[in-house]
N, C-alpha and C. Protein backbone atom coordinates (compact mmCIF):
# COMPACT_ATOMS: atom_id res chain seq x y z
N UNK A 1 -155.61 -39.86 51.48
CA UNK A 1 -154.98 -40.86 50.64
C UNK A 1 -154.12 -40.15 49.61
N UNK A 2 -153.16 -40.83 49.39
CA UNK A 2 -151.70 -39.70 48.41
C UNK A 2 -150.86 -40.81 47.60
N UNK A 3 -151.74 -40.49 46.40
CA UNK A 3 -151.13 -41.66 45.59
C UNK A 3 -150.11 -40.91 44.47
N UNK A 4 -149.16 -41.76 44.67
CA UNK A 4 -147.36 -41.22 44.49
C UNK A 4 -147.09 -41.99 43.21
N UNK A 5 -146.80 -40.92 42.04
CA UNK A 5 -146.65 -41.66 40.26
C UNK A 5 -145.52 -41.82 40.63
N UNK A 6 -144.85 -42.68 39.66
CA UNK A 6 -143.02 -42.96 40.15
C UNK A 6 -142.65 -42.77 38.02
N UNK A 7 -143.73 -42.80 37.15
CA UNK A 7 -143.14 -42.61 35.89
C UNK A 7 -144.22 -41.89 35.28
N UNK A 8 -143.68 -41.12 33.87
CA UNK A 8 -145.02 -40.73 33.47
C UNK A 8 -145.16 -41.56 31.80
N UNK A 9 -145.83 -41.71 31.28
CA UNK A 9 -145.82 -42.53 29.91
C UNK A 9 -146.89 -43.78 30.21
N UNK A 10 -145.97 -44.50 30.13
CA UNK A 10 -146.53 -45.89 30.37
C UNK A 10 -147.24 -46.25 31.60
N UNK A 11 -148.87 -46.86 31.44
CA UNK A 11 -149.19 -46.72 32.58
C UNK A 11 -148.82 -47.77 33.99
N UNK A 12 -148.43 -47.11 34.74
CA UNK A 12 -147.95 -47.74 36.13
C UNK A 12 -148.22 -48.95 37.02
N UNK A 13 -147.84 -49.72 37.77
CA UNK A 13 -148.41 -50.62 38.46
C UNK A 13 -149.23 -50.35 39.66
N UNK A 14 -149.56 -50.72 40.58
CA UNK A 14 -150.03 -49.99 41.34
C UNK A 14 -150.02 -50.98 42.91
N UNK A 15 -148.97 -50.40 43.70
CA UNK A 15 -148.95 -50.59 45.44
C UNK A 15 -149.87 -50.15 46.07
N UNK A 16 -150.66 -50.85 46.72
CA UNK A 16 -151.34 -50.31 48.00
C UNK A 16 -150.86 -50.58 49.14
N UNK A 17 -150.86 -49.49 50.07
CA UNK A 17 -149.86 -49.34 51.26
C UNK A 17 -151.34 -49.14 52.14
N UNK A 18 -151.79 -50.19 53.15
CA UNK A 18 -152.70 -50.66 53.63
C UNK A 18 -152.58 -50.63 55.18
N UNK A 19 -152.13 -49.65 55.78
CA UNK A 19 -151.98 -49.44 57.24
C UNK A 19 -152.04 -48.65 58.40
N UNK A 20 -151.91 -48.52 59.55
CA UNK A 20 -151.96 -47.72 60.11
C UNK A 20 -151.46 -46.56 60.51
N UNK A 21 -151.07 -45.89 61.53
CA UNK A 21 -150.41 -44.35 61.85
C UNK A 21 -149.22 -44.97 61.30
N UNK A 22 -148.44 -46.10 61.66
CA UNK A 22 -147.10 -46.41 61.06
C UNK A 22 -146.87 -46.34 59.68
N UNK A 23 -147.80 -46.54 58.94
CA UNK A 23 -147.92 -45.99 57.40
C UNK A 23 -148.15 -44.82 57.38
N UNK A 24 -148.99 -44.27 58.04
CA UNK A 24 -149.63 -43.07 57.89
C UNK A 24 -149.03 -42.17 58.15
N UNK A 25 -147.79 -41.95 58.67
CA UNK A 25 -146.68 -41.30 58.89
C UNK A 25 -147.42 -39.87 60.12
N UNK A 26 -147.50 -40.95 61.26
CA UNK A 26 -148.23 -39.47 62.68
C UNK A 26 -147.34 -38.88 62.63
N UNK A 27 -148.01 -37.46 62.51
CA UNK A 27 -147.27 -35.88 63.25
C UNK A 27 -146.29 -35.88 61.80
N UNK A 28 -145.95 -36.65 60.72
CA UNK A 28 -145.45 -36.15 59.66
C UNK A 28 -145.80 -35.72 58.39
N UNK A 29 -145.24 -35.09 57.50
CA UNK A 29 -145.57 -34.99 56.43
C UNK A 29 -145.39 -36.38 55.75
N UNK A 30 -146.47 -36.33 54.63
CA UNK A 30 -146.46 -38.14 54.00
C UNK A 30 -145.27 -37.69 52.91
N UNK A 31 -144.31 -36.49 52.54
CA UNK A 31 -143.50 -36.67 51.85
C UNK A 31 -142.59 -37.83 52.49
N UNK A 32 -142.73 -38.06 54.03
CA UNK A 32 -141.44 -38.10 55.11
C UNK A 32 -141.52 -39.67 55.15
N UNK A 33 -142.86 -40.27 54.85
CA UNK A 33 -143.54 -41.28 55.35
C UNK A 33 -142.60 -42.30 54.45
N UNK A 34 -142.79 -43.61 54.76
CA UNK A 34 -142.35 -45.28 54.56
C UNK A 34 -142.67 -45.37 52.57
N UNK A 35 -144.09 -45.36 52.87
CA UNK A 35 -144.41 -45.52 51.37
C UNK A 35 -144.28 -44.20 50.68
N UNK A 36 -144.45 -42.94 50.86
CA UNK A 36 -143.06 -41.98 49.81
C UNK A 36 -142.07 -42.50 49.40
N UNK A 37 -141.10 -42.88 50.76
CA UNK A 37 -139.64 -43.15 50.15
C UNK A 37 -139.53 -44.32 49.59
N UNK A 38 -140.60 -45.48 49.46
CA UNK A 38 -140.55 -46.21 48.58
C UNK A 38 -140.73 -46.27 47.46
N UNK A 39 -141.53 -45.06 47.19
CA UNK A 39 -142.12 -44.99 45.72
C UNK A 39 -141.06 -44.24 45.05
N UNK A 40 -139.86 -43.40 45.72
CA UNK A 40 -138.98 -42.70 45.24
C UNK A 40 -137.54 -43.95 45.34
N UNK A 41 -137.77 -44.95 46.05
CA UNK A 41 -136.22 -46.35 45.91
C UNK A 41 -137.46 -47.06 44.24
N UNK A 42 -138.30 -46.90 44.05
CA UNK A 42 -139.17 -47.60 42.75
C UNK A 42 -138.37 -46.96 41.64
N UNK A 43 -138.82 -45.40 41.77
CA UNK A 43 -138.18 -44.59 40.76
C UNK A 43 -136.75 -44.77 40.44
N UNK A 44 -135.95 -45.03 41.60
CA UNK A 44 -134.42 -45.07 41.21
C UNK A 44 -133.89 -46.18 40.53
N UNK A 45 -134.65 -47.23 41.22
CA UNK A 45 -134.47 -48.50 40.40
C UNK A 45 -135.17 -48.74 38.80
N UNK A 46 -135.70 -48.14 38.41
CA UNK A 46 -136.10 -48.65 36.95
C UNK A 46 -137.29 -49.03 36.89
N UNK A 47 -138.17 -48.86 38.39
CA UNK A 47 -140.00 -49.63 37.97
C UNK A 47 -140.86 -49.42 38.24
N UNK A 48 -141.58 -49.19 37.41
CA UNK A 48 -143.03 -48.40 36.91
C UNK A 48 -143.89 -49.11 38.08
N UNK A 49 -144.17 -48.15 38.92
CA UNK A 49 -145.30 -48.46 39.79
C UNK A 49 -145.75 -47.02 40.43
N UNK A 50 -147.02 -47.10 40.92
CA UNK A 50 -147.44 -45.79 41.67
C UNK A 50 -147.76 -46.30 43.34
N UNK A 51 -147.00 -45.75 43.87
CA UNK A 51 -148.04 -46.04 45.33
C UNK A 51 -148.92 -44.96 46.05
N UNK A 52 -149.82 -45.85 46.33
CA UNK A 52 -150.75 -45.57 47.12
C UNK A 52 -150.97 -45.65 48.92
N UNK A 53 -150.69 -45.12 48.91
CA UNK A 53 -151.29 -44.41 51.09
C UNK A 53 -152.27 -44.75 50.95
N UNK A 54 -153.12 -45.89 51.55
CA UNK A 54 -154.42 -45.83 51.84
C UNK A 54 -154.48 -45.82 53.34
N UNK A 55 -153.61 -45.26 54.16
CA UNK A 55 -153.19 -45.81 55.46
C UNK A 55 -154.31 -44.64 56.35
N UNK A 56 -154.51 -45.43 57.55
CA UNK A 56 -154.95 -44.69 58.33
C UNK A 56 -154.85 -44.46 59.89
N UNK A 57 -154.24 -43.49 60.42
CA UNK A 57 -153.66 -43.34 61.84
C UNK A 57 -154.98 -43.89 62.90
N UNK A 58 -154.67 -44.76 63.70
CA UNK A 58 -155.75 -45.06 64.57
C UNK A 58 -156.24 -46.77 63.58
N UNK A 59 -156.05 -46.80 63.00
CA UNK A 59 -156.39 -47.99 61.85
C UNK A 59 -156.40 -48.94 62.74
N UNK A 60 -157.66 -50.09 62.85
CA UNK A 60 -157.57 -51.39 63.38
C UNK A 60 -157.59 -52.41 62.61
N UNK A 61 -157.73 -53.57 62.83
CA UNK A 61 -158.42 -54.65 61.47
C UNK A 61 -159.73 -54.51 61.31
N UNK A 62 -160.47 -54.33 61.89
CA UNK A 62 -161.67 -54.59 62.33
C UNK A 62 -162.26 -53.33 61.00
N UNK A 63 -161.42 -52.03 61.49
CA UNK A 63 -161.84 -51.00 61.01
C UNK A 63 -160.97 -50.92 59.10
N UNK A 64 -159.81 -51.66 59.20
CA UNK A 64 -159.77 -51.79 57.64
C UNK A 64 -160.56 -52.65 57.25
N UNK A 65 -161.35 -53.55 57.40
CA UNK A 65 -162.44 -54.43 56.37
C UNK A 65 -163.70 -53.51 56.15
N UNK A 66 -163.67 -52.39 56.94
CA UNK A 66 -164.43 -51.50 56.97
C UNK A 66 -164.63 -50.17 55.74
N UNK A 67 -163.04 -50.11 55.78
CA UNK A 67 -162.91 -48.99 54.94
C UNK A 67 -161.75 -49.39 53.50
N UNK A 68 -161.75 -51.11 53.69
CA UNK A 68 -161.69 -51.73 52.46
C UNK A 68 -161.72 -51.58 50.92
N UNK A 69 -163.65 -52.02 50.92
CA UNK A 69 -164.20 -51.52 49.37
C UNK A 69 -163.64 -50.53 48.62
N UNK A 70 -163.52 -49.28 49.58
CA UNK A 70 -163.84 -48.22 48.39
C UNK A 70 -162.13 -48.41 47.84
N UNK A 71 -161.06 -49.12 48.90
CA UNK A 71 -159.90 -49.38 48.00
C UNK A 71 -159.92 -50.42 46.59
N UNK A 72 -160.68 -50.61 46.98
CA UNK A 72 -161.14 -52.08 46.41
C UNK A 72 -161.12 -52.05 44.40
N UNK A 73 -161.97 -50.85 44.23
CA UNK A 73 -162.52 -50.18 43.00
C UNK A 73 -160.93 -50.60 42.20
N UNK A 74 -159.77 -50.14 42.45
CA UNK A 74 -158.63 -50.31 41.84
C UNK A 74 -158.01 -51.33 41.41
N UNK A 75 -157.15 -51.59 40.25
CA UNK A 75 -156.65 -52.76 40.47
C UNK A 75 -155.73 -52.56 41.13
N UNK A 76 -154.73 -53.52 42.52
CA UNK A 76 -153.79 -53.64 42.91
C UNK A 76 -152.95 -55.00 42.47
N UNK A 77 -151.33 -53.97 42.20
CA UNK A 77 -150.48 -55.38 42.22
C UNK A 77 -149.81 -55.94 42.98
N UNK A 78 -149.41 -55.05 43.93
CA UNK A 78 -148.76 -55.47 45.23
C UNK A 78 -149.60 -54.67 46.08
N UNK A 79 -149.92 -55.70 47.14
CA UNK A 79 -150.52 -54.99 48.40
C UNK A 79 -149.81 -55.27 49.72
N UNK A 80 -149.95 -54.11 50.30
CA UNK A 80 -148.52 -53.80 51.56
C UNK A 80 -149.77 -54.14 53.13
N UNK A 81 -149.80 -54.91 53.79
CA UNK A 81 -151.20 -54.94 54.66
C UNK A 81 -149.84 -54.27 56.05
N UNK A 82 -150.61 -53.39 56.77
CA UNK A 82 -150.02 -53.42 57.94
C UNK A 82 -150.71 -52.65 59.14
N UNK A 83 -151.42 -53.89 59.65
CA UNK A 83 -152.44 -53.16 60.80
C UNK A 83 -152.28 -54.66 61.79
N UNK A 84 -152.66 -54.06 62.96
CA UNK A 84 -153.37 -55.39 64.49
C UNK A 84 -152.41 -54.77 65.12
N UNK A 85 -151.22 -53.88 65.29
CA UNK A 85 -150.74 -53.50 66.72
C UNK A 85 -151.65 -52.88 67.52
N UNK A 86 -152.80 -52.01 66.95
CA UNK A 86 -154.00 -51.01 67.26
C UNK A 86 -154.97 -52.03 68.14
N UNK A 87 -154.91 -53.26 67.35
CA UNK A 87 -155.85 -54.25 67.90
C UNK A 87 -155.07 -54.60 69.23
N UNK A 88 -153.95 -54.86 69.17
CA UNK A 88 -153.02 -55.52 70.31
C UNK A 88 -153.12 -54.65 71.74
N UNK A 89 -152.82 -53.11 71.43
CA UNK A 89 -153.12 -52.37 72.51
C UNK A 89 -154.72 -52.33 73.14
N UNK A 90 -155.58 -52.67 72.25
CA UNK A 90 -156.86 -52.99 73.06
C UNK A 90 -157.24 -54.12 73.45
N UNK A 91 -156.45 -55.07 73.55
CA UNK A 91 -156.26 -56.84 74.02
C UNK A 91 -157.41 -57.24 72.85
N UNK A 92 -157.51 -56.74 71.69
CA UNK A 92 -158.60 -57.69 70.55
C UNK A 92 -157.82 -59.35 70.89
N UNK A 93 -158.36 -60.52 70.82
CA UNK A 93 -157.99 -61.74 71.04
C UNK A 93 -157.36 -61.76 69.62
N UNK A 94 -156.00 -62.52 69.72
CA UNK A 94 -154.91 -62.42 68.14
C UNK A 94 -155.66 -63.45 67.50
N UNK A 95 -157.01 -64.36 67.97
CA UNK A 95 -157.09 -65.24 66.83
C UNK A 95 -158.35 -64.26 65.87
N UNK A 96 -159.07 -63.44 66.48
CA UNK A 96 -159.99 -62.18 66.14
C UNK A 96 -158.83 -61.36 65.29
N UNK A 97 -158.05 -61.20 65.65
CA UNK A 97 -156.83 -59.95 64.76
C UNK A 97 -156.80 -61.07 63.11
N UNK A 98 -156.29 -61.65 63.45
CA UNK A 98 -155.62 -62.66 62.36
C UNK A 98 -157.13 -63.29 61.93
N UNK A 99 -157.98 -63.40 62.01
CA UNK A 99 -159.41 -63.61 60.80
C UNK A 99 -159.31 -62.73 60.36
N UNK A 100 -159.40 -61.44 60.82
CA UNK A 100 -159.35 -60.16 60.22
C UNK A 100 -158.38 -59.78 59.00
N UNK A 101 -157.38 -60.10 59.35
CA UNK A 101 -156.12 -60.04 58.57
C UNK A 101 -156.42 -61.04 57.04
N UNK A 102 -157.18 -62.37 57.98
CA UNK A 102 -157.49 -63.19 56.70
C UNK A 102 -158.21 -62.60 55.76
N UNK A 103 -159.24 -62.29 56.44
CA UNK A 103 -160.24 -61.70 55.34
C UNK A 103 -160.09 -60.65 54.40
N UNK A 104 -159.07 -59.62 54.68
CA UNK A 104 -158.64 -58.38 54.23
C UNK A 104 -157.77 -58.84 52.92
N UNK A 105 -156.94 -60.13 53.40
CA UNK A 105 -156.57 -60.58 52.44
C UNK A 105 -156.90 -61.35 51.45
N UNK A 106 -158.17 -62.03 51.27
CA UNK A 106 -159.07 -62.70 50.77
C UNK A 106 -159.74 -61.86 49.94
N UNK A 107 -160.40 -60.36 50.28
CA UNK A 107 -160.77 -59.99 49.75
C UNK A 107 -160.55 -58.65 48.51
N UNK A 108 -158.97 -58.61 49.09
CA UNK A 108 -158.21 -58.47 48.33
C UNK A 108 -157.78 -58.87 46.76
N UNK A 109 -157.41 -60.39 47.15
CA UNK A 109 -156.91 -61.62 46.32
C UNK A 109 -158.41 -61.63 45.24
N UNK A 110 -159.42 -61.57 45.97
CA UNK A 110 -160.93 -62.13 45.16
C UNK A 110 -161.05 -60.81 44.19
N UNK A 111 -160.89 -59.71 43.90
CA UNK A 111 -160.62 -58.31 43.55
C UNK A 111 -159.81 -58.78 42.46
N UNK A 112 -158.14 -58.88 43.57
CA UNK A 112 -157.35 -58.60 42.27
C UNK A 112 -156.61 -60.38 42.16
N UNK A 113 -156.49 -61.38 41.29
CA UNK A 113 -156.06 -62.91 41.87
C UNK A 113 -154.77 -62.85 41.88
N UNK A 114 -154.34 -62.01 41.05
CA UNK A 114 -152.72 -62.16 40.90
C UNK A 114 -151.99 -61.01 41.45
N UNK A 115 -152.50 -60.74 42.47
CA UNK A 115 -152.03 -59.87 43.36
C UNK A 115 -150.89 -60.30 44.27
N UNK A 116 -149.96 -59.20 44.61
CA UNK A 116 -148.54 -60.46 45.31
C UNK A 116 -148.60 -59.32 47.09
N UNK A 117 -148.99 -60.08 48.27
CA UNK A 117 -149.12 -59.40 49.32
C UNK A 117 -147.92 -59.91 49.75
N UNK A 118 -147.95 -58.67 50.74
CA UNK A 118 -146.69 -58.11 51.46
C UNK A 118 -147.29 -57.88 53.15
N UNK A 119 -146.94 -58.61 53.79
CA UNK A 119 -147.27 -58.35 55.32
C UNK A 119 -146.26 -58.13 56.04
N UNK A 120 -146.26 -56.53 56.65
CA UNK A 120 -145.50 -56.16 57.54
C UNK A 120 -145.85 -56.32 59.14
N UNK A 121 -145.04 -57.31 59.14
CA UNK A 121 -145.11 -57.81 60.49
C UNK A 121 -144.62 -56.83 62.27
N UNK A 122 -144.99 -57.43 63.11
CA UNK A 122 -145.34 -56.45 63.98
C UNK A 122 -145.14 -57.19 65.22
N UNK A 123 -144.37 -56.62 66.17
CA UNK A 123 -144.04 -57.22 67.73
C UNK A 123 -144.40 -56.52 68.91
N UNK A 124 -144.71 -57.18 69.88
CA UNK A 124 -145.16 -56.37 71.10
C UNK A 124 -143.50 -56.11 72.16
N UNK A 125 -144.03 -55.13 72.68
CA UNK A 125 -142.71 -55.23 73.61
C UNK A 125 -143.07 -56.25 74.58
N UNK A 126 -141.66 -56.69 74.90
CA UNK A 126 -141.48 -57.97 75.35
C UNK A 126 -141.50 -57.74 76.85
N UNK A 127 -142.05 -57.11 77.33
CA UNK A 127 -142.14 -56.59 78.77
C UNK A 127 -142.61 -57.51 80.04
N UNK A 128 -143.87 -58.56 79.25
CA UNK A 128 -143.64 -59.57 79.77
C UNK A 128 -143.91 -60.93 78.61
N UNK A 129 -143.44 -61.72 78.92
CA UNK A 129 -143.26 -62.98 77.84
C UNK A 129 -144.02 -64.00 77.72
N UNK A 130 -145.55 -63.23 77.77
CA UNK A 130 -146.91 -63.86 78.32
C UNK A 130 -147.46 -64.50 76.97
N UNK A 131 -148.49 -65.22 76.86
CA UNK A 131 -148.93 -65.95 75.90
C UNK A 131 -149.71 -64.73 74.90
N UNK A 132 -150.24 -64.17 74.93
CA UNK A 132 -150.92 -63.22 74.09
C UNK A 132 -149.56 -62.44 73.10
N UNK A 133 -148.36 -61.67 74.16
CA UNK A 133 -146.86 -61.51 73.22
C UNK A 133 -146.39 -62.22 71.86
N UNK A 134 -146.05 -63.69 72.22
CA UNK A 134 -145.73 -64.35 71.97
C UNK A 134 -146.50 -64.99 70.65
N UNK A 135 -148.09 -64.97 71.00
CA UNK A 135 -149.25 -65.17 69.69
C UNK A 135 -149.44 -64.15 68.69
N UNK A 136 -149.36 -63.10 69.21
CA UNK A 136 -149.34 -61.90 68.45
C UNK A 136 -148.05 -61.82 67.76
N UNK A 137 -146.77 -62.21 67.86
CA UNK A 137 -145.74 -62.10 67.04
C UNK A 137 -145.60 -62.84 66.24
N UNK A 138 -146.35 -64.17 66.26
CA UNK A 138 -146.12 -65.35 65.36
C UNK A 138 -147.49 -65.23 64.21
N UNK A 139 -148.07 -64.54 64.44
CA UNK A 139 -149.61 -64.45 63.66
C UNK A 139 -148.89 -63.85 62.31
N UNK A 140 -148.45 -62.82 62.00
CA UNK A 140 -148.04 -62.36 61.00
C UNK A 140 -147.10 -63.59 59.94
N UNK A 141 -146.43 -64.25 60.49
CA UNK A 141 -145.59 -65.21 60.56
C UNK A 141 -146.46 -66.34 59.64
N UNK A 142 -147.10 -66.39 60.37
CA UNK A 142 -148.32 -67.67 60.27
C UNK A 142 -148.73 -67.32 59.14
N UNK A 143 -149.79 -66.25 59.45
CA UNK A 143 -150.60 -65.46 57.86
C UNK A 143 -149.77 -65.34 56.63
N UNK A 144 -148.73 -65.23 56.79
CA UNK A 144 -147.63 -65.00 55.59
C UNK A 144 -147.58 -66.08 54.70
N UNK A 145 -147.10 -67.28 55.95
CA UNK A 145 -147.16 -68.96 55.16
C UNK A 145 -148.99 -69.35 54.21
N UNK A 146 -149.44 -69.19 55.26
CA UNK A 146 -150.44 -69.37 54.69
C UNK A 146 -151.14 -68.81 53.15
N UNK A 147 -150.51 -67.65 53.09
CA UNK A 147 -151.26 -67.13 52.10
C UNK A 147 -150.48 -67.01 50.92
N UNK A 148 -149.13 -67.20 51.32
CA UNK A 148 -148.29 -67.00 49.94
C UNK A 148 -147.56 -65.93 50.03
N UNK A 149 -147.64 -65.09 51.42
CA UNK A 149 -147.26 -63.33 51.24
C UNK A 149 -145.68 -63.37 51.21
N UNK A 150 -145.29 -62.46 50.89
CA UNK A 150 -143.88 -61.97 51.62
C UNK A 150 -144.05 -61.55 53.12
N UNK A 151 -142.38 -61.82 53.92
CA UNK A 151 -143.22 -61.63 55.45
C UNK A 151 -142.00 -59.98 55.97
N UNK A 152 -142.25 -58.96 55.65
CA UNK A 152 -141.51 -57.83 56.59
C UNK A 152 -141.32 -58.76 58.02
N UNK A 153 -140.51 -58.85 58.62
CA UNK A 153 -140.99 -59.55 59.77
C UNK A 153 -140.88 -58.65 61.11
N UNK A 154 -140.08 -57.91 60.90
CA UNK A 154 -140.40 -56.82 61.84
C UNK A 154 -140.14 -55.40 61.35
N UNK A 155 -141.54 -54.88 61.24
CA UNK A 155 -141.28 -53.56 60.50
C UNK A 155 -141.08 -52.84 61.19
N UNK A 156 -140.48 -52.64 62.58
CA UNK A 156 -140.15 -51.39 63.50
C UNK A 156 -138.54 -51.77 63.90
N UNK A 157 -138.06 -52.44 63.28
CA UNK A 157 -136.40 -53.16 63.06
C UNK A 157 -135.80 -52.13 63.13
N UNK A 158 -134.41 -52.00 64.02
CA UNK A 158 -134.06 -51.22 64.36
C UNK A 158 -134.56 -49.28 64.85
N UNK A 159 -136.03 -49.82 64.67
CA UNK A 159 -136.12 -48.44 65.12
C UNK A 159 -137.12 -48.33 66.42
N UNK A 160 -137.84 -49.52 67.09
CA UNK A 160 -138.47 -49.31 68.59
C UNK A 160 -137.80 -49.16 69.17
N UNK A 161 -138.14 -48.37 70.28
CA UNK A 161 -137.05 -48.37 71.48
C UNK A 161 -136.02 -47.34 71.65
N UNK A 162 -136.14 -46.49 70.31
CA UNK A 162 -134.57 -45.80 69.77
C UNK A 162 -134.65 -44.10 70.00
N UNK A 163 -135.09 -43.36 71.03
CA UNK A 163 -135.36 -41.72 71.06
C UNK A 163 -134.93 -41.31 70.23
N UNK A 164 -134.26 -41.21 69.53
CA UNK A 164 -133.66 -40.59 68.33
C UNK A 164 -134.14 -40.77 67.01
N UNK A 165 -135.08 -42.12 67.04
CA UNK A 165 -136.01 -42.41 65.98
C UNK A 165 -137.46 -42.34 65.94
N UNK A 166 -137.75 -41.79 67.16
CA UNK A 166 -139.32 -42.01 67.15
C UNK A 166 -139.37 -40.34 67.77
N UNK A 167 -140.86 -40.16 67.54
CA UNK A 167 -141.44 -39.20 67.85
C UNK A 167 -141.95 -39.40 69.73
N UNK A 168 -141.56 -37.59 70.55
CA UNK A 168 -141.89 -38.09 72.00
C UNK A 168 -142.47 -39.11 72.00
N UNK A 169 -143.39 -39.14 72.08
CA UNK A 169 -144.24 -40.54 72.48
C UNK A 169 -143.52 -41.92 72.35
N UNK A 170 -142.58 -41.99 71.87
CA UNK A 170 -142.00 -43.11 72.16
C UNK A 170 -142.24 -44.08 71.44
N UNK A 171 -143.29 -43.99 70.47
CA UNK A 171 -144.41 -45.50 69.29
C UNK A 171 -144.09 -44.76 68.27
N UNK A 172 -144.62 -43.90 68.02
CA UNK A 172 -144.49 -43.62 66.37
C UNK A 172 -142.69 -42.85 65.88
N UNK A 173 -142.49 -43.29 64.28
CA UNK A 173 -141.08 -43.01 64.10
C UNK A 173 -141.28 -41.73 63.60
N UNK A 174 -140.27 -40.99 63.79
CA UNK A 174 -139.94 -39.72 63.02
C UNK A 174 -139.60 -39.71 62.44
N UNK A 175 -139.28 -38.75 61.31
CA UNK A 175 -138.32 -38.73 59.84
C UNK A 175 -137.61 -39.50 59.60
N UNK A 176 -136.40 -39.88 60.66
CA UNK A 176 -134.95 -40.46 60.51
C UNK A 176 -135.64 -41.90 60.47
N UNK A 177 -136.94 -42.25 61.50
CA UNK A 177 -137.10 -43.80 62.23
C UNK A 177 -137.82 -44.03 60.62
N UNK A 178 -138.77 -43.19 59.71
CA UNK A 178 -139.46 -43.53 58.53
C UNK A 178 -138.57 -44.18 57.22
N UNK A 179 -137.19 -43.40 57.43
CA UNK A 179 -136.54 -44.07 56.64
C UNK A 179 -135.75 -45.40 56.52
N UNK A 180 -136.16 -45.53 57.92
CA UNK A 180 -135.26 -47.28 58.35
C UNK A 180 -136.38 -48.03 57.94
N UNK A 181 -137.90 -47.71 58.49
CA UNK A 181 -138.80 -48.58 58.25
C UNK A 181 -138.66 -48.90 56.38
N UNK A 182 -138.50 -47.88 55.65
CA UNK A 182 -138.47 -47.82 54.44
C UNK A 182 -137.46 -48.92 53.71
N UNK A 183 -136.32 -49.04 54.21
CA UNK A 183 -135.21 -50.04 53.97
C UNK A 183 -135.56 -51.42 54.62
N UNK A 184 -136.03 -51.57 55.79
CA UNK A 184 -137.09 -52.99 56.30
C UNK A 184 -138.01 -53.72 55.40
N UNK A 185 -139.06 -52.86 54.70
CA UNK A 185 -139.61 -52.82 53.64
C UNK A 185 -139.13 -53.24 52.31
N UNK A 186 -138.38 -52.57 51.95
CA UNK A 186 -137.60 -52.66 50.49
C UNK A 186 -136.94 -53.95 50.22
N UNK A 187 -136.20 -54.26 51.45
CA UNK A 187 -135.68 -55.37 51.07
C UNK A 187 -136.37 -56.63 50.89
N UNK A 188 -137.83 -56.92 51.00
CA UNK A 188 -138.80 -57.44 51.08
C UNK A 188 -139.28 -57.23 49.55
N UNK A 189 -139.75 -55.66 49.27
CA UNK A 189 -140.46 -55.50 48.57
C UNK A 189 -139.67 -55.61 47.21
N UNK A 190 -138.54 -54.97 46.97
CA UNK A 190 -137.60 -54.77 45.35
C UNK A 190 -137.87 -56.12 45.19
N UNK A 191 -137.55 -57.65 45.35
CA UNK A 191 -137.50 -58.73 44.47
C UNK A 191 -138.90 -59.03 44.16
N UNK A 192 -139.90 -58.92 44.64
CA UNK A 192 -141.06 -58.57 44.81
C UNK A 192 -141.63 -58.34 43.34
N UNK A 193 -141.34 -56.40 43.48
CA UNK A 193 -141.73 -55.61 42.37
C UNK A 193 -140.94 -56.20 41.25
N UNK A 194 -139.74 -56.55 40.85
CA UNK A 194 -139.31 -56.86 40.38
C UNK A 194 -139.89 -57.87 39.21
N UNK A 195 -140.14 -58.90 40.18
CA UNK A 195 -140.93 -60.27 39.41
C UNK A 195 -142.43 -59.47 38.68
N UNK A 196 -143.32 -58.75 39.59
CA UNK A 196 -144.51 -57.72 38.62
C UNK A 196 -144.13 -57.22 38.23
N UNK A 197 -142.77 -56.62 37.62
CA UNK A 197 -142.66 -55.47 36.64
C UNK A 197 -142.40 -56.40 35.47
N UNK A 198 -141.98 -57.41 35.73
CA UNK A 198 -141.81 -58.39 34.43
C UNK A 198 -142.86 -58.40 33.50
């Protein structure tokens, strides 16, 4: 976990960046990672916040309500949730993903009330255009309305699919793909932080 000051003086707000290898920046350095370069677009803009990596490569839902609590201890003001593709590749049923998701966020909210979540949303390849695809892309969607969140709606936007942005394997982004995810993000997150820095 690599929690990133963005000012020194006054004490900071505090992001939790709540996700998997796609947070967790696989095979990179976390200078390289999504939530670094956000905490350094925080700094440029004028607002006091620190983020926090609580991310974890391999991360499921199942397994963040798991390893939750001990984030828990903190106050958070914005929380960044981004996990269930992990679930998706092991066919978890999306209405099992999305309780999960609920609860993470519930218990979140019960922690901190005036907490403002951020769900980075997540798509399957469209390989075939089967009902499980299709549920799984709208869940994030769904959870968002429901809860009040902001919705990333696709945090791998312009960069699945792209050799030049991802690492061999073809799933996770590399340096260049971390910084697109980072601008996917931002534009979500700055009006966001904005309104908590008030």
């Amino acid at each position: 976990m690599l929690s990133i000051p963005t000012f020194a003086g006054a004490p900071a707000k505090t992001i939790l960046v709540f996700g998997d290898s796609l947070s967790d920046g696989f095979m990179l350095k976390r200078s390289e990672t999504y939530p670094a370069l956000l905490a350094k677009k925080l700094r440029g803009a004028g607002l006091n916040f620190q983020v926090i990596n609580a991310s974890a490569s391999g991360g499921t839902t199942e397994g963040g309500l798991e390893r939750l609590p001990a984030h828990l201890k903190q106050r958070t003001d914005i929380f960044i949730l981004e996990l269930g593709i992990n679930d998706a590749f092991r066919g978890v049923p999306t209405n099992q993903v999305e309780t999960n998701l609920q609860q993470i966020i519930d218990k979140v909210k019960a922690r901190n009330p005036n907490v403002r979540v951020i769900i980075a949303g997540m798509q399957l390849p469209g390989y075939t255009a089967d009902d499980y695809v299709s549920a799984f892309g709208n869940m994030f969607a769904d959870l968002a309305a429901k809860n009040g969140a902001a919705l990333v709606t696709y945090l791998l936007q312009g960069v699945a699919g792209n050799p030049s942005l991802n690492l061999p394997d073809g799933i996770h982004p590399n340096a260049a793909g971390q910084k697109i995810l980072a601008e996917n993000v931002w534009r979500v997150l700055e009006p966001v932080a904005r309104e908590v820095a008030k």
